[in-house]
N, C-alpha and C. Protein backbone atom coordinates (compact mmCIF):
# COMPACT_ATOMS: atom_id res chain seq x y z
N UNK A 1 -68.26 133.65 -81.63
CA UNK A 1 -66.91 133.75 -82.19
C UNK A 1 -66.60 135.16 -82.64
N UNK A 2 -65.68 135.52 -82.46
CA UNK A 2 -64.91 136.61 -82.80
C UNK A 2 -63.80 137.33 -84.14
N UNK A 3 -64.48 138.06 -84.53
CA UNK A 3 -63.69 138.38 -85.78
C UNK A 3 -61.95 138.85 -85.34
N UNK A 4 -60.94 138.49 -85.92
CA UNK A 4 -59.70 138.72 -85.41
C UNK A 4 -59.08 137.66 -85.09
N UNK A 5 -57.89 137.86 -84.29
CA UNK A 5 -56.91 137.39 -83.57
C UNK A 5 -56.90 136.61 -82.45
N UNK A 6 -57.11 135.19 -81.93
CA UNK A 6 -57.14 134.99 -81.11
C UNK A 6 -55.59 134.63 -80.14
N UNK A 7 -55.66 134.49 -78.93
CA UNK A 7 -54.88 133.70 -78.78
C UNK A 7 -54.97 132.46 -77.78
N UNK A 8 -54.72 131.80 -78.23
CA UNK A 8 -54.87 129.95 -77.63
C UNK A 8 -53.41 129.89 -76.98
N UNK A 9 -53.92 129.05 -75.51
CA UNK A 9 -52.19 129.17 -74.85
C UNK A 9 -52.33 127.19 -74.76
N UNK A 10 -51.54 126.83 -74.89
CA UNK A 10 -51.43 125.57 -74.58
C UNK A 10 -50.19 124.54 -73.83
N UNK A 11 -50.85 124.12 -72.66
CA UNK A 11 -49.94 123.65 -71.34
C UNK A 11 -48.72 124.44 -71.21
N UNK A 12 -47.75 124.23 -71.48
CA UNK A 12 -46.08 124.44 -70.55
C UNK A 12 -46.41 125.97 -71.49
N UNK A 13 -47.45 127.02 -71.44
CA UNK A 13 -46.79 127.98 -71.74
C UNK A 13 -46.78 128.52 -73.03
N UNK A 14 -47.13 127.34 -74.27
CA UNK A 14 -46.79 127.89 -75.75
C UNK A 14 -47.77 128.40 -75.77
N UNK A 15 -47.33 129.86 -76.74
CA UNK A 15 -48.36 130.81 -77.01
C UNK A 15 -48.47 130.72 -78.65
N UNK A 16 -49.69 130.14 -79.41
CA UNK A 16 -50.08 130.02 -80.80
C UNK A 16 -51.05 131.18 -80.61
N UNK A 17 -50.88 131.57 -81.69
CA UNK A 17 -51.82 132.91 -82.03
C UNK A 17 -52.27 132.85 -83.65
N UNK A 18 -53.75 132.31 -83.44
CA UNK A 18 -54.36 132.15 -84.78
C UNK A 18 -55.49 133.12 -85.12
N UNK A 19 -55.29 133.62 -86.48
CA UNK A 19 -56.05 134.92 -87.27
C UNK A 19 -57.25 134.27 -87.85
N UNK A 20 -58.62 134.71 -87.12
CA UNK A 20 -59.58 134.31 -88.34
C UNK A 20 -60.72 134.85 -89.14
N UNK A 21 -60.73 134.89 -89.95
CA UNK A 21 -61.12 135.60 -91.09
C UNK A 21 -62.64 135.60 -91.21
């Protein structure tokens, strides 16, 4: 796992972008 920002895309396209600490 990675310190930072990820970003997770999920089906039709939505882009969530979760920070982890």
């Amino acid at each position: 796992t990675q310190t930072g920002s990820q970003k997770f895309i999920f089906g039709k396209g939505t882009k969530l972008t979760v920070s982890i600490t």
